[in-house]
N, C-alpha and C. Protein backbone atom coordinates (compact mmCIF):
# COMPACT_ATOMS: atom_id res chain seq x y z
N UNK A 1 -105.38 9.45 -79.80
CA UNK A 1 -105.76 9.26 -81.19
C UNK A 1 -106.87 8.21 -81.23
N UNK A 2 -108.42 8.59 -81.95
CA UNK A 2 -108.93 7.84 -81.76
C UNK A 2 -108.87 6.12 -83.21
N UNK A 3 -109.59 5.25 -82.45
CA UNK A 3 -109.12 4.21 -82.98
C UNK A 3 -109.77 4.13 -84.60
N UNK A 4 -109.21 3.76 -85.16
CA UNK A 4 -109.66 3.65 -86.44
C UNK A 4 -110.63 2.91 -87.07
N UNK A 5 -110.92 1.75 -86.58
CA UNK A 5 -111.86 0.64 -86.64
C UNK A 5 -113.44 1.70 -86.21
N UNK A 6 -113.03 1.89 -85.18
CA UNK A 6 -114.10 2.86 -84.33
C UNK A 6 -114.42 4.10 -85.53
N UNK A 7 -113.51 4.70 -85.80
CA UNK A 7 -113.48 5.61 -86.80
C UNK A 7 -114.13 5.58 -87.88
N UNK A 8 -114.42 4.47 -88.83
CA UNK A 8 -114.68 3.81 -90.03
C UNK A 8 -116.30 3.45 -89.63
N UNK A 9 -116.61 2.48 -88.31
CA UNK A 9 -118.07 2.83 -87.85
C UNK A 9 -118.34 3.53 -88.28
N UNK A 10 -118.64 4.67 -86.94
CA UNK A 10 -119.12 5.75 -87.14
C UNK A 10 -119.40 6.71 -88.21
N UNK A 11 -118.52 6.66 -89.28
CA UNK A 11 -118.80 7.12 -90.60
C UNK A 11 -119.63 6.50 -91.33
N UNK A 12 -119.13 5.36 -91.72
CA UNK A 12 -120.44 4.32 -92.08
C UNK A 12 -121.84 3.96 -91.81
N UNK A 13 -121.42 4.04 -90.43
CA UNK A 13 -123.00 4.30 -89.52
C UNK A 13 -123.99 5.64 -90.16
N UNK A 14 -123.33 6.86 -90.13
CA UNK A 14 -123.41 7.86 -90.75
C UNK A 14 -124.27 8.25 -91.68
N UNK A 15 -123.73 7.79 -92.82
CA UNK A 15 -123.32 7.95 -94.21
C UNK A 15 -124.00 6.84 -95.11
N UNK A 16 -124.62 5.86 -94.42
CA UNK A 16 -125.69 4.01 -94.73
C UNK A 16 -126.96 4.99 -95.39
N UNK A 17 -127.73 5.75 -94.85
CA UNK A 17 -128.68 5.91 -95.61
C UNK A 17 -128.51 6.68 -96.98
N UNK A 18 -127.50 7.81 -96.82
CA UNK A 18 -127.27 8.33 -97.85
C UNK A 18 -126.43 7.62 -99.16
N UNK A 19 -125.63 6.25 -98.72
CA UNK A 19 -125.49 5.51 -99.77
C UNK A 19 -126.90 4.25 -100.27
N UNK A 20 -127.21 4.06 -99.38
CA UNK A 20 -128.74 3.47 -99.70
C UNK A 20 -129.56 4.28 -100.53
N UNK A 21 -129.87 5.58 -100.71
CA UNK A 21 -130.21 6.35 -100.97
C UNK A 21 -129.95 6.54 -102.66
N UNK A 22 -128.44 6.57 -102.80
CA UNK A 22 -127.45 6.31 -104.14
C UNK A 22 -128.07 5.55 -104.61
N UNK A 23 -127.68 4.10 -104.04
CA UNK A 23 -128.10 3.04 -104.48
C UNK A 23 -129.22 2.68 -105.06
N UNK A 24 -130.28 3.14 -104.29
CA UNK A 24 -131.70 3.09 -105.34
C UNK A 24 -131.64 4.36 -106.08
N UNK A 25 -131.16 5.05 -105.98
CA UNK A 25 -131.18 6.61 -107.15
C UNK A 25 -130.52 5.31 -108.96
N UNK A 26 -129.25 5.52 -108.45
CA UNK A 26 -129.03 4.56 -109.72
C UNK A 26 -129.52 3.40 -110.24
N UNK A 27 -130.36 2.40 -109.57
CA UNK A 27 -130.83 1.58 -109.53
C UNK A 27 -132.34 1.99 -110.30
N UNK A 28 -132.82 3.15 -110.09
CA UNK A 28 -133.64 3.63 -110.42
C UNK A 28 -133.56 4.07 -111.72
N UNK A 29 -132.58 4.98 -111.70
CA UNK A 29 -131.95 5.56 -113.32
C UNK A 29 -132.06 4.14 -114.43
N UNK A 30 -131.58 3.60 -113.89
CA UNK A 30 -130.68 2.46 -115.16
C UNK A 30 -132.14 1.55 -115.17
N UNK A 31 -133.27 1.47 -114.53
CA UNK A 31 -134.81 0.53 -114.62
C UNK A 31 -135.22 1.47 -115.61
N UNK A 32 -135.24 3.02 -115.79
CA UNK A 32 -136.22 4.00 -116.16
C UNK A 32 -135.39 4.11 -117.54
N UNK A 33 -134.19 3.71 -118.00
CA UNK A 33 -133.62 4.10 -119.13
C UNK A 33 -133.91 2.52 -120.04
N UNK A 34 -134.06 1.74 -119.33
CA UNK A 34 -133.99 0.36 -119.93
C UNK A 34 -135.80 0.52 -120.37
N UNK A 35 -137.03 0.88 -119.70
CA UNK A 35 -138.03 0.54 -119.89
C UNK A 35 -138.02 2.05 -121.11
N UNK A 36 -137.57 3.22 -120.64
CA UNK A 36 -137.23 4.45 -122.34
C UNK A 36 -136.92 3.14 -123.50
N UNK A 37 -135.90 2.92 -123.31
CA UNK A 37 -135.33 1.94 -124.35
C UNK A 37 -136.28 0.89 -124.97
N UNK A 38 -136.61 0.19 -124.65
CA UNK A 38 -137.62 -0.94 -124.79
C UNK A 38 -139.10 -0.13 -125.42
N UNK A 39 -139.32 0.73 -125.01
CA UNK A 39 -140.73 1.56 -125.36
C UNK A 39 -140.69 2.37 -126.71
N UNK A 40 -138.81 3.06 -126.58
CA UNK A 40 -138.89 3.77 -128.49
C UNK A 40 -138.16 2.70 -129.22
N UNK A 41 -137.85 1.37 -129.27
CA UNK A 41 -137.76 0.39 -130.24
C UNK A 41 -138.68 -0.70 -130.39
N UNK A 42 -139.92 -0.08 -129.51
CA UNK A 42 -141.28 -1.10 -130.01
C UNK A 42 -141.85 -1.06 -131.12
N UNK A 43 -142.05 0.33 -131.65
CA UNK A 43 -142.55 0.41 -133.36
C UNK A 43 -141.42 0.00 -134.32
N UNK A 44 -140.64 0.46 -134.26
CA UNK A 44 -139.53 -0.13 -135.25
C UNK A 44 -139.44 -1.65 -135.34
N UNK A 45 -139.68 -2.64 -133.80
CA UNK A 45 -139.42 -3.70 -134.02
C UNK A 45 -140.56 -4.34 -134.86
N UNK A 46 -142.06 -3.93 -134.55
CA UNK A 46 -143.45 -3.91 -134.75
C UNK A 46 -143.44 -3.99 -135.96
N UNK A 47 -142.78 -3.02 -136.95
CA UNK A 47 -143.08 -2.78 -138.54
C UNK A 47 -141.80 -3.96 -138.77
N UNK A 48 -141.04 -3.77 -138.09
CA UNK A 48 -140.08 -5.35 -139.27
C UNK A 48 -140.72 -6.80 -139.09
N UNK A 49 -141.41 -6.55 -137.49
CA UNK A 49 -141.98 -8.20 -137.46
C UNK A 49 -142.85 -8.49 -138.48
N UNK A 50 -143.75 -7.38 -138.88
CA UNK A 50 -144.86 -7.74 -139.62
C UNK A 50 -144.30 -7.24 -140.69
N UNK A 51 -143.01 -7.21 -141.32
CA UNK A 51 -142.64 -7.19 -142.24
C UNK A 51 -142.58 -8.45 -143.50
N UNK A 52 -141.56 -9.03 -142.00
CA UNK A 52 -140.91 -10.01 -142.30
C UNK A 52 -142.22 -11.04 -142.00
N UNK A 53 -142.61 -11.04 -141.58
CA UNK A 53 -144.09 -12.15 -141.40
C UNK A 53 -143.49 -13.33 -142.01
N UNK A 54 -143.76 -13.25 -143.42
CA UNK A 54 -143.31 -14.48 -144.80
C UNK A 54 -142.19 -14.56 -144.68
N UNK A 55 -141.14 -14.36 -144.48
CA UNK A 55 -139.67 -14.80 -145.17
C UNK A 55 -139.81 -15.81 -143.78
N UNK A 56 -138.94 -16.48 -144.19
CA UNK A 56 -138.56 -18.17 -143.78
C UNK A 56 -137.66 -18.38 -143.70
N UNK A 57 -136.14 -17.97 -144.12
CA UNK A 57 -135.17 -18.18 -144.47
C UNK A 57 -134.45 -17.02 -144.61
N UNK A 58 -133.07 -17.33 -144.60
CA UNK A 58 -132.14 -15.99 -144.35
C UNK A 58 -132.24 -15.32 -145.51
N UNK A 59 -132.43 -15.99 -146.52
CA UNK A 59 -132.39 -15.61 -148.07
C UNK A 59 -133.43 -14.64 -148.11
N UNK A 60 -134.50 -15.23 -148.15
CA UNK A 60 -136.05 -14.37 -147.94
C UNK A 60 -135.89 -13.32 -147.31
N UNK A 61 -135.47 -13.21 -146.14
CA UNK A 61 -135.28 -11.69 -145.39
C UNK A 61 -134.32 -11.29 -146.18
N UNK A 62 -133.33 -11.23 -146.36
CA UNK A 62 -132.67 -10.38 -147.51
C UNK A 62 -133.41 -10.01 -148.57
N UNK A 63 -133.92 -10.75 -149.59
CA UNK A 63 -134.65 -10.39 -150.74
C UNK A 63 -135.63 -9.49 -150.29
N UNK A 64 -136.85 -9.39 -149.58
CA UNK A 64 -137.61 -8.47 -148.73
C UNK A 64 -136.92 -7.61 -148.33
N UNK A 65 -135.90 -7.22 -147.67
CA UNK A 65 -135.47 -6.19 -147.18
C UNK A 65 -134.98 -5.22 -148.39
N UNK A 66 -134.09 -5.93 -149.56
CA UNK A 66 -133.47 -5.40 -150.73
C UNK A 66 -134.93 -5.07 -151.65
N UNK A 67 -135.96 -5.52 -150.98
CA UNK A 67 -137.11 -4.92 -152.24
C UNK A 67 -137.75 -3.89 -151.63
N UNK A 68 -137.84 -3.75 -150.22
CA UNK A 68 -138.04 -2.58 -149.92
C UNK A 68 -137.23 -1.00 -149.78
N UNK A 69 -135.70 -1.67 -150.27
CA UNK A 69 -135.06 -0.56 -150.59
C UNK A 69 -134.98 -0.18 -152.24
N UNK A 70 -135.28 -1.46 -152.80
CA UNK A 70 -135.70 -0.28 -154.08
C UNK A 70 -136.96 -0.18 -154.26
N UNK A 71 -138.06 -0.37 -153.75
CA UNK A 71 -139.17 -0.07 -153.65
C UNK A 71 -138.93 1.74 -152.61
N UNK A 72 -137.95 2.04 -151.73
CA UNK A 72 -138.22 3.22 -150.98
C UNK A 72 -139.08 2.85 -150.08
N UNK A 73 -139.34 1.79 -149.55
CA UNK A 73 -140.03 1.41 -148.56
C UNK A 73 -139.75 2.23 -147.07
N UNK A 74 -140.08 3.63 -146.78
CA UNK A 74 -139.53 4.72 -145.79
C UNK A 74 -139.30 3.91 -144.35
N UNK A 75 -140.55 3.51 -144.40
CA UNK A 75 -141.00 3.20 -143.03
C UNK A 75 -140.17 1.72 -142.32
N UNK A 76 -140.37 0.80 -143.29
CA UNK A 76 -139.68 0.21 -143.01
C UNK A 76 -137.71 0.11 -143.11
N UNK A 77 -137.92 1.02 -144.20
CA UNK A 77 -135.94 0.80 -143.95
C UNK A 77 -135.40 2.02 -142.99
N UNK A 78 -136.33 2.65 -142.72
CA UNK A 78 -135.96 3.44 -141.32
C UNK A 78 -135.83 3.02 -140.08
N UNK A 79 -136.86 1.73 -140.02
CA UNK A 79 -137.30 1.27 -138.85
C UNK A 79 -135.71 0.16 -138.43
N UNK A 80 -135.37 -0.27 -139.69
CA UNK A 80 -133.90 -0.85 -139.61
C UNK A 80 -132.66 -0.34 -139.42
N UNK A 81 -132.61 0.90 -139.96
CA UNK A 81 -131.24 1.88 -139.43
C UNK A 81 -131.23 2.31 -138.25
N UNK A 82 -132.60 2.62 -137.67
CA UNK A 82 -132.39 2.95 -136.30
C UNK A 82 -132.30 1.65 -135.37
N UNK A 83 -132.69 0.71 -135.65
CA UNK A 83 -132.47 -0.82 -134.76
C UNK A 83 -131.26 -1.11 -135.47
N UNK A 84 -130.60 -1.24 -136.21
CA UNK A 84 -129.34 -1.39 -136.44
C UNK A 84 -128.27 -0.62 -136.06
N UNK A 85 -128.51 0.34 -135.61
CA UNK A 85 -127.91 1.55 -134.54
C UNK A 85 -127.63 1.39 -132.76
N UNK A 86 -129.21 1.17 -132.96
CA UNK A 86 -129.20 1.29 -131.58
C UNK A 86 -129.79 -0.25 -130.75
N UNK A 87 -130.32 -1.17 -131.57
CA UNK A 87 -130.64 -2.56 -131.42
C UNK A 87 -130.48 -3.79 -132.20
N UNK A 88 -129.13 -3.82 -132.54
CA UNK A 88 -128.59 -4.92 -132.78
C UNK A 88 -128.09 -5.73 -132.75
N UNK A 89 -128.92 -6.64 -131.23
CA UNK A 89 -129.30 -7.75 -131.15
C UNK A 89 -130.37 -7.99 -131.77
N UNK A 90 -131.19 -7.16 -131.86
CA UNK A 90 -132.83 -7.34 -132.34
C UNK A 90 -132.39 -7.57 -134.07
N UNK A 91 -131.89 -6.84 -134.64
CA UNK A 91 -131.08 -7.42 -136.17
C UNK A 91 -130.64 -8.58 -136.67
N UNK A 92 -129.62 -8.73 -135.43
CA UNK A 92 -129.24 -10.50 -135.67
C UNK A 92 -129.66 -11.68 -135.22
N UNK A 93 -131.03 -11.26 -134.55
CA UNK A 93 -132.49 -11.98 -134.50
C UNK A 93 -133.17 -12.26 -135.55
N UNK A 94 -133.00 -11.44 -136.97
CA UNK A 94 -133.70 -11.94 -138.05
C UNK A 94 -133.41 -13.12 -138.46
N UNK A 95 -132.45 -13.61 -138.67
CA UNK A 95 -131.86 -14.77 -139.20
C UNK A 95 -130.42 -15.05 -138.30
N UNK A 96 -129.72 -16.43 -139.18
CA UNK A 96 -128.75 -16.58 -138.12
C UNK A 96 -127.59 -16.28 -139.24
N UNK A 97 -126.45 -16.41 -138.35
CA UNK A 97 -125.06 -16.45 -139.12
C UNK A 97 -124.93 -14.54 -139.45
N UNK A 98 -124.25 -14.43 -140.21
CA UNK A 98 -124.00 -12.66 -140.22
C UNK A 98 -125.19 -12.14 -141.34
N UNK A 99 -126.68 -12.63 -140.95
CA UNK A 99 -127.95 -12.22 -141.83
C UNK A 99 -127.80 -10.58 -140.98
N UNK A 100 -127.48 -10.33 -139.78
CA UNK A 100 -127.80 -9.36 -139.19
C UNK A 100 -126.64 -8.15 -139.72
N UNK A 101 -125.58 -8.29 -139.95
CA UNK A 101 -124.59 -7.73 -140.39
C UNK A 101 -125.12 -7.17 -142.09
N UNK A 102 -125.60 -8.27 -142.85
CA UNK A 102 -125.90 -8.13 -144.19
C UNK A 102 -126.78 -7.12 -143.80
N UNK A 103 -127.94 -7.06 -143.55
CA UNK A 103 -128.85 -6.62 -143.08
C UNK A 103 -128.71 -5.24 -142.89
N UNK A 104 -128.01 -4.91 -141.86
CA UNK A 104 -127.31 -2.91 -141.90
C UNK A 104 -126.80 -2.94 -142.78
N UNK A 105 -125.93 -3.55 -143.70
CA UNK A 105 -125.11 -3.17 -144.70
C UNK A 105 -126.16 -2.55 -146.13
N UNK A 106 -127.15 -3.45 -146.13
CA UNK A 106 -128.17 -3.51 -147.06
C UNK A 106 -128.52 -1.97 -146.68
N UNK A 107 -129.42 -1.71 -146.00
CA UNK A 107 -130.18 -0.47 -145.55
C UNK A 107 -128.70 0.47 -145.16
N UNK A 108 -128.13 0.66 -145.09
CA UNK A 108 -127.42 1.56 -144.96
C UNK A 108 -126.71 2.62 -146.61
């Protein structure tokens, strides 16, 4: 019976490039989904920065945000449901305390 230690080598020995191989495959995946990611929440972030330009205060971004929803402001309260979806950290970056929470609640 051969020895097992020996056994476990040889497989390993084996089998190193094709998990190396894995390894940058996924490594690869998860760089190429993060730089997707980062690339379709650049306009959305783009139109709230220069939204928000003026507001100063947590208050201010609320009032701006609530005037562009009764104004129908498309562009911009779209640009918030989908970052409030799918990037919200970038939300509760506007202000501090639960401005980011108010914030989807508002546009939603």
């Amino acid at each position: 019976m051969p020895d097992f230690k020996n056994l476990a080598r040889s497989l390993l020995a084996g089998a190193s490039p094709w998990l190396l191989i894995a390894i940058l495959l996924a490594w690869l995946t998860t760089e190429t989904k993060n730089s997707i990611d980062d690339a379709a929440y650049a306009y959305p972030r783009a139109v709230i920065v220069y939204g928000l330009s003026s507001a100063q205060t947590d208050a201010e971004v609320l009032a701006t945000i609530e005037k562009w929803k009764a104004d129908s402001w498309g562009a911009q309260i779209g640009a918030l449901r989908v970052l409030c979806e799918k990037d919200r950290q970038f939300v509760n970056s506007l202000g501090g305390g639960d401005t980011g929470a108010r914030v989807c609640r508002v546009v939603q």
